[in-house]
N, C-alpha and C. Protein backbone atom coordinates (compact mmCIF):
# COMPACT_ATOMS: atom_id res chain seq x y z
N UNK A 1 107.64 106.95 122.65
CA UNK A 1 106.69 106.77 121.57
C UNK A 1 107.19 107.47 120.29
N UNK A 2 107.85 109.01 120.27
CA UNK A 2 108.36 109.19 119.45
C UNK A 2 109.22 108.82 118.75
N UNK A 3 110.30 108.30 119.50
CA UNK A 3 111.53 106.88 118.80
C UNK A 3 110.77 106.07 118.17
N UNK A 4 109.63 105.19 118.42
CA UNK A 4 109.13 104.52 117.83
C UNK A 4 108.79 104.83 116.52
N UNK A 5 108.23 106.12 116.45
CA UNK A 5 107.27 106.72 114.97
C UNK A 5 108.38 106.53 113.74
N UNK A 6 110.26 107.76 114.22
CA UNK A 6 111.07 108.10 114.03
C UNK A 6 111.51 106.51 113.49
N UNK A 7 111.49 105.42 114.03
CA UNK A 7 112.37 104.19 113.47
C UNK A 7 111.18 103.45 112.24
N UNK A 8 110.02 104.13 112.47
CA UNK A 8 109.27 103.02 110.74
C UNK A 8 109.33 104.46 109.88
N UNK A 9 110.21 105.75 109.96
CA UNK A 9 109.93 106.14 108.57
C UNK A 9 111.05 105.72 107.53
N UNK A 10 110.30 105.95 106.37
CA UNK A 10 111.65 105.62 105.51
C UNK A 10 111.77 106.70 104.18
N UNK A 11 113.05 106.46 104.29
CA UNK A 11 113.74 107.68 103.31
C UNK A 11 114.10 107.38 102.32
N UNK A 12 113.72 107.87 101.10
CA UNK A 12 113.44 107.71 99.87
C UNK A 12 114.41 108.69 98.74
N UNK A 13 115.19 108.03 97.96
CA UNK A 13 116.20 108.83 97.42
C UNK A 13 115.02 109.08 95.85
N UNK A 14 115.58 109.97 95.62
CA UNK A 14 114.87 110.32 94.39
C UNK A 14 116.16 111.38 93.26
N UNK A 15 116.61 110.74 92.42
CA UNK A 15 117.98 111.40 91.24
C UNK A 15 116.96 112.36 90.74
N UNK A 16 117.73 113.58 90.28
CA UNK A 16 117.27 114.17 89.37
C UNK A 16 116.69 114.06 87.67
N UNK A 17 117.49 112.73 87.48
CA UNK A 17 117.05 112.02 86.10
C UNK A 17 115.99 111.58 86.23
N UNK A 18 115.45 110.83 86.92
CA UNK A 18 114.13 109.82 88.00
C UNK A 18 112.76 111.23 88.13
N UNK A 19 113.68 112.07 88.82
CA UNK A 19 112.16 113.43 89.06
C UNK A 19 111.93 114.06 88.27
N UNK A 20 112.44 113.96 86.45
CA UNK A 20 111.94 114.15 85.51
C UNK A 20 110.71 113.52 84.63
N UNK A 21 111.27 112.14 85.34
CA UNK A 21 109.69 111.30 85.07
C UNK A 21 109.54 111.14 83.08
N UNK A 22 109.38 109.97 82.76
CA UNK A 22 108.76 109.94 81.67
C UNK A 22 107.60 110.04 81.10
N UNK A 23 106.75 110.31 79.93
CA UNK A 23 105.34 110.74 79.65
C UNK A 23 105.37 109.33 79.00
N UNK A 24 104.08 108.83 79.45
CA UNK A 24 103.36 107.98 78.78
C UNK A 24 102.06 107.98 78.46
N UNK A 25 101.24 107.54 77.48
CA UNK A 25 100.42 107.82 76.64
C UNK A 25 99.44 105.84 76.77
N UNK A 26 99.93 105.13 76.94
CA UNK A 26 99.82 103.76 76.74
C UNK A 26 100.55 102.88 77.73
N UNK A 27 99.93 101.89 78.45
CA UNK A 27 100.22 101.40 79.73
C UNK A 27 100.26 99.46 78.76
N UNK A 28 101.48 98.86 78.75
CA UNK A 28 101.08 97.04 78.26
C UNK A 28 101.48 96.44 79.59
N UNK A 29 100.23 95.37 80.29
CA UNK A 29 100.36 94.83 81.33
C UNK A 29 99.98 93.53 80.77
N UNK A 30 101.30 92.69 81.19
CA UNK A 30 101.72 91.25 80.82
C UNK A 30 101.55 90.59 82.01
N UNK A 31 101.24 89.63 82.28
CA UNK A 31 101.11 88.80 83.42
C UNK A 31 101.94 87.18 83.00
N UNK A 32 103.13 86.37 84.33
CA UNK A 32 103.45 84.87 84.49
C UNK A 32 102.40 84.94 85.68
N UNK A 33 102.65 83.74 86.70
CA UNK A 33 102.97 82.91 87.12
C UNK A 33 103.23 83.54 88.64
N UNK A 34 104.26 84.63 88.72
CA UNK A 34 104.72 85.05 89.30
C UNK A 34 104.92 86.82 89.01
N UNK A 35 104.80 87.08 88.18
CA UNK A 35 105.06 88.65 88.18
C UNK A 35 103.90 89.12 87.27
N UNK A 36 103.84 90.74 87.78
CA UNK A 36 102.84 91.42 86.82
C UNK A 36 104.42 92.55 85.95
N UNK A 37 104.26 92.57 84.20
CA UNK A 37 105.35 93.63 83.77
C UNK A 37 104.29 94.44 83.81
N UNK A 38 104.74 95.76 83.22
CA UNK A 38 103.65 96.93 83.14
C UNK A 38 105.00 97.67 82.14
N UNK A 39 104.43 98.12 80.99
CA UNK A 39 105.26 98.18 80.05
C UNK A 39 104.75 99.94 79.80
N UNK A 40 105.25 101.25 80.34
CA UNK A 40 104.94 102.44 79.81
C UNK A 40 105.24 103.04 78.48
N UNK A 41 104.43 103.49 77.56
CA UNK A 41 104.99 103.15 76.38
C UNK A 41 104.66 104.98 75.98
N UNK A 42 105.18 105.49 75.22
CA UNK A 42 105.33 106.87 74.03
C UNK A 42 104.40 106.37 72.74
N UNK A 43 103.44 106.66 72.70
CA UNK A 43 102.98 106.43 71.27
C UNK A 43 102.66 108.26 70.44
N UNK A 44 103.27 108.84 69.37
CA UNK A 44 102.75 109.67 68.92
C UNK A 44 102.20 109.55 67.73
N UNK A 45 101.07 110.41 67.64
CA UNK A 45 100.10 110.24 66.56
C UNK A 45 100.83 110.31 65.23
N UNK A 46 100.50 109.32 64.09
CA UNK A 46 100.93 109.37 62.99
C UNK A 46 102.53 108.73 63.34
N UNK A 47 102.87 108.21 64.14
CA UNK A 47 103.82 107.50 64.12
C UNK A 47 103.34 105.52 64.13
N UNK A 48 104.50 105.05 63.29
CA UNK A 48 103.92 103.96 63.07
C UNK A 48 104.70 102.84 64.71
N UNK A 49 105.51 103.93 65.41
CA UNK A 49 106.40 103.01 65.95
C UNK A 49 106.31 103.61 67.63
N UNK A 50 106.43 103.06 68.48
CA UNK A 50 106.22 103.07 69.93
C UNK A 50 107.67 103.09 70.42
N UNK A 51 108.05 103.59 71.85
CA UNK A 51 108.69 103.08 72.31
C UNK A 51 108.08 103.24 73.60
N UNK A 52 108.74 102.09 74.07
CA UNK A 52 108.54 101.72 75.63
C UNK A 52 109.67 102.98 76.24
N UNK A 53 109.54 103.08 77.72
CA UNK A 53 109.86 104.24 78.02
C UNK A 53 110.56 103.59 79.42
N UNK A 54 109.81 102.81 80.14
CA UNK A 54 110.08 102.51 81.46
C UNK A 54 109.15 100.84 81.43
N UNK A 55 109.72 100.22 82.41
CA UNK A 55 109.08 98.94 82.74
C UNK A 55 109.28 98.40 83.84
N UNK A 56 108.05 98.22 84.75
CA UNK A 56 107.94 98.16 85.75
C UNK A 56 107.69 96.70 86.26
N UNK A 57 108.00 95.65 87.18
CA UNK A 57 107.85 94.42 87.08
C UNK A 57 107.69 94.42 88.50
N UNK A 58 106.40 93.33 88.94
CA UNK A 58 105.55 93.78 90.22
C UNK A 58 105.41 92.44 90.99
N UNK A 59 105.72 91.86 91.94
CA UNK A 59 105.02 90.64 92.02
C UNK A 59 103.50 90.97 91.72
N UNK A 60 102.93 89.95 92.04
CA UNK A 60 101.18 89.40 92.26
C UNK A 60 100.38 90.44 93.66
N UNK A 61 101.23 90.24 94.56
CA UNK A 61 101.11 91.31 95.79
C UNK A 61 101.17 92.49 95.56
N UNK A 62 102.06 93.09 94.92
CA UNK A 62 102.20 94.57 95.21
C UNK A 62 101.49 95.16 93.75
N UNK A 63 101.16 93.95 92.52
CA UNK A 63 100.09 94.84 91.55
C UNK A 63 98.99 95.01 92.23
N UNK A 64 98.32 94.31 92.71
CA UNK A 64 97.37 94.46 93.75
C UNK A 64 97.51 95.47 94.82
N UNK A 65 98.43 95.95 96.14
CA UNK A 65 98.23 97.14 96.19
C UNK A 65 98.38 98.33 95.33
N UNK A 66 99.28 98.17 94.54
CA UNK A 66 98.93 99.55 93.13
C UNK A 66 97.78 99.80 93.48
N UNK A 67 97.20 98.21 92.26
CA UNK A 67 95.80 98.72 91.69
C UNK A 67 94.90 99.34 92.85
N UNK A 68 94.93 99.40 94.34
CA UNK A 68 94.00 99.77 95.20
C UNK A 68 95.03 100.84 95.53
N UNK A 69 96.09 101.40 95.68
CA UNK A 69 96.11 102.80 95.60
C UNK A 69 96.36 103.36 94.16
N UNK A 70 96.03 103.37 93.07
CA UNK A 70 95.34 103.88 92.22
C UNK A 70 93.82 104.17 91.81
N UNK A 71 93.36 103.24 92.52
CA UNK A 71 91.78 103.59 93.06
C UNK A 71 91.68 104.60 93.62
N UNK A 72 92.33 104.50 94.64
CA UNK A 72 91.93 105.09 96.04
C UNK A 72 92.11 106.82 95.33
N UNK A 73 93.55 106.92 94.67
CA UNK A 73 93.89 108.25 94.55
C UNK A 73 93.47 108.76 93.20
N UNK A 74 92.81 108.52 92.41
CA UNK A 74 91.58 108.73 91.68
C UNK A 74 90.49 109.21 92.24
N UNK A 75 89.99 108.39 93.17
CA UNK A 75 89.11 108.87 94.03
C UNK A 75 89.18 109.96 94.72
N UNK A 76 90.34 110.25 94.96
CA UNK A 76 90.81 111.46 95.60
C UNK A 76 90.39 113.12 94.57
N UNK A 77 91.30 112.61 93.62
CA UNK A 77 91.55 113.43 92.10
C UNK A 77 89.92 113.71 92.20
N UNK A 78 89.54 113.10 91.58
CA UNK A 78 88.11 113.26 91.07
C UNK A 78 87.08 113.90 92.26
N UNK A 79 87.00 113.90 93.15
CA UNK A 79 86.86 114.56 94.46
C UNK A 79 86.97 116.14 93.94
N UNK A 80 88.01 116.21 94.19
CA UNK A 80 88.64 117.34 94.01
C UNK A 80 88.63 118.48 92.15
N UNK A 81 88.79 117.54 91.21
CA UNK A 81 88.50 118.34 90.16
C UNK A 81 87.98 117.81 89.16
N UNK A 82 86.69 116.91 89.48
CA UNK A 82 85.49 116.27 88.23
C UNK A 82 86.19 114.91 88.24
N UNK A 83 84.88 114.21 87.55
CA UNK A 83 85.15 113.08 87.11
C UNK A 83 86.49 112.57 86.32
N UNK A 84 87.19 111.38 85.95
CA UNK A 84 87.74 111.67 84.76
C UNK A 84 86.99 111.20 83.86
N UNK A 85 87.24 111.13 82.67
CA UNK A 85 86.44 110.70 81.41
C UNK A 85 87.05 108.90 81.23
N UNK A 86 86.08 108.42 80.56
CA UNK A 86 86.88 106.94 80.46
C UNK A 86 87.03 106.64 79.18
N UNK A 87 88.04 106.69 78.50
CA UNK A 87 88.08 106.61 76.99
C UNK A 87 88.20 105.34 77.09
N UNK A 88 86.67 104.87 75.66
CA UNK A 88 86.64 102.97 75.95
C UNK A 88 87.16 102.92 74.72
N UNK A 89 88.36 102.55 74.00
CA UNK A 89 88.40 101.67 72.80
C UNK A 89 88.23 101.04 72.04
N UNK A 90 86.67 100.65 72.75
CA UNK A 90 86.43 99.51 71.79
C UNK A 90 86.86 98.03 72.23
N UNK A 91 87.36 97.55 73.07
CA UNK A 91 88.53 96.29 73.59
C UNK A 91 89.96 96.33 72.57
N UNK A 92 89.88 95.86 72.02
CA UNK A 92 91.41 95.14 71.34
C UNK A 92 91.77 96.39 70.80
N UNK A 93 93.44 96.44 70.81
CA UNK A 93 93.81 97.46 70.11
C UNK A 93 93.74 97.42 68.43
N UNK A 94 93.98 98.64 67.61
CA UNK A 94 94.20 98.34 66.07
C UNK A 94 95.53 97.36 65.94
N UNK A 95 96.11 96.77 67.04
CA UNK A 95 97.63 96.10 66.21
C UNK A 95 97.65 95.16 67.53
N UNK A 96 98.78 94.75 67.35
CA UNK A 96 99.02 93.12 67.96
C UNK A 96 100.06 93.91 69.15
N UNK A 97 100.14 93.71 70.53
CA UNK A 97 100.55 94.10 71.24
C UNK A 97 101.40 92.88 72.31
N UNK A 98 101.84 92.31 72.51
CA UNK A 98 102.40 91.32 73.02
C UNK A 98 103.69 91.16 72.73
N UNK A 99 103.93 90.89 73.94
CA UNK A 99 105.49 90.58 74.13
C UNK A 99 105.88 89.42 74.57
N UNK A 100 105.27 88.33 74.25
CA UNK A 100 105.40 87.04 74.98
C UNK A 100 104.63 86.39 75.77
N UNK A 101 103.47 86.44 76.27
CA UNK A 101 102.83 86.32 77.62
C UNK A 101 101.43 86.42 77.84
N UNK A 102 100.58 86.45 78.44
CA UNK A 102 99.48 86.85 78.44
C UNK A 102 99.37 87.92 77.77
N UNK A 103 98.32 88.27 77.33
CA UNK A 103 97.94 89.88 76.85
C UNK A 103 96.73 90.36 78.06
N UNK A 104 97.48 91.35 78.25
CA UNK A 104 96.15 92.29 79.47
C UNK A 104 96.29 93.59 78.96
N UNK A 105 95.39 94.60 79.05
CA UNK A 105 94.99 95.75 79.23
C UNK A 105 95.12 96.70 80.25
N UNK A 106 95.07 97.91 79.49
CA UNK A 106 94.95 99.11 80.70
C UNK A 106 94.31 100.30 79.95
């Protein structure tokens, strides 16, 4: 039984460039056909200009488990140290955000 456990784990490389992780401030989620992008973006205040930082491209399947373990571990978070707050915007951003594709939110 233990061989068994031992043959579904899996080992996960992680670079030291990678476990520095980028800060993002602004999440652009584009949707085809076939893929979800998820565009992490740097916005600082009083800057007129963004950059994207990282971009993540998901099938249809696996945005969907995200989005339910990002639930889930929210749920966790908040458990543990308060609510979070939900900053509403208003819907639409002040500027045109698109990169081709559907426009979605986060």
């Amino acid at each position: 039984m233990a061989e068994e456990k031992d043959q579904k784990q899996l080992s996960i490389e992680l670079s030291e460039e990678v476990a520095e992780g980028n800060y993002s401030n602004l999440a652009i989620i584009t949707h085809s056909n076939a893929e979800f992008v998820i565009d992490f973006v740097s916005m600082m205040p009083g800057t007129p200009k963004a950059k994207v930082k990282s971009r993540i491209i998901l099938t249809p399947t696996h945005a969907k488990r995200l989005l339910k373990a990002l639930n889930e571990n929210v749920k966790k978070f908040e458990s543990l140290h308060g609510e979070v707050e939900d900053i509403d915007q208003g819907g639409t951003p002040p500027f045109p955000m698109t990169f081709g594709g559907p426009a979605g939110q986060a």
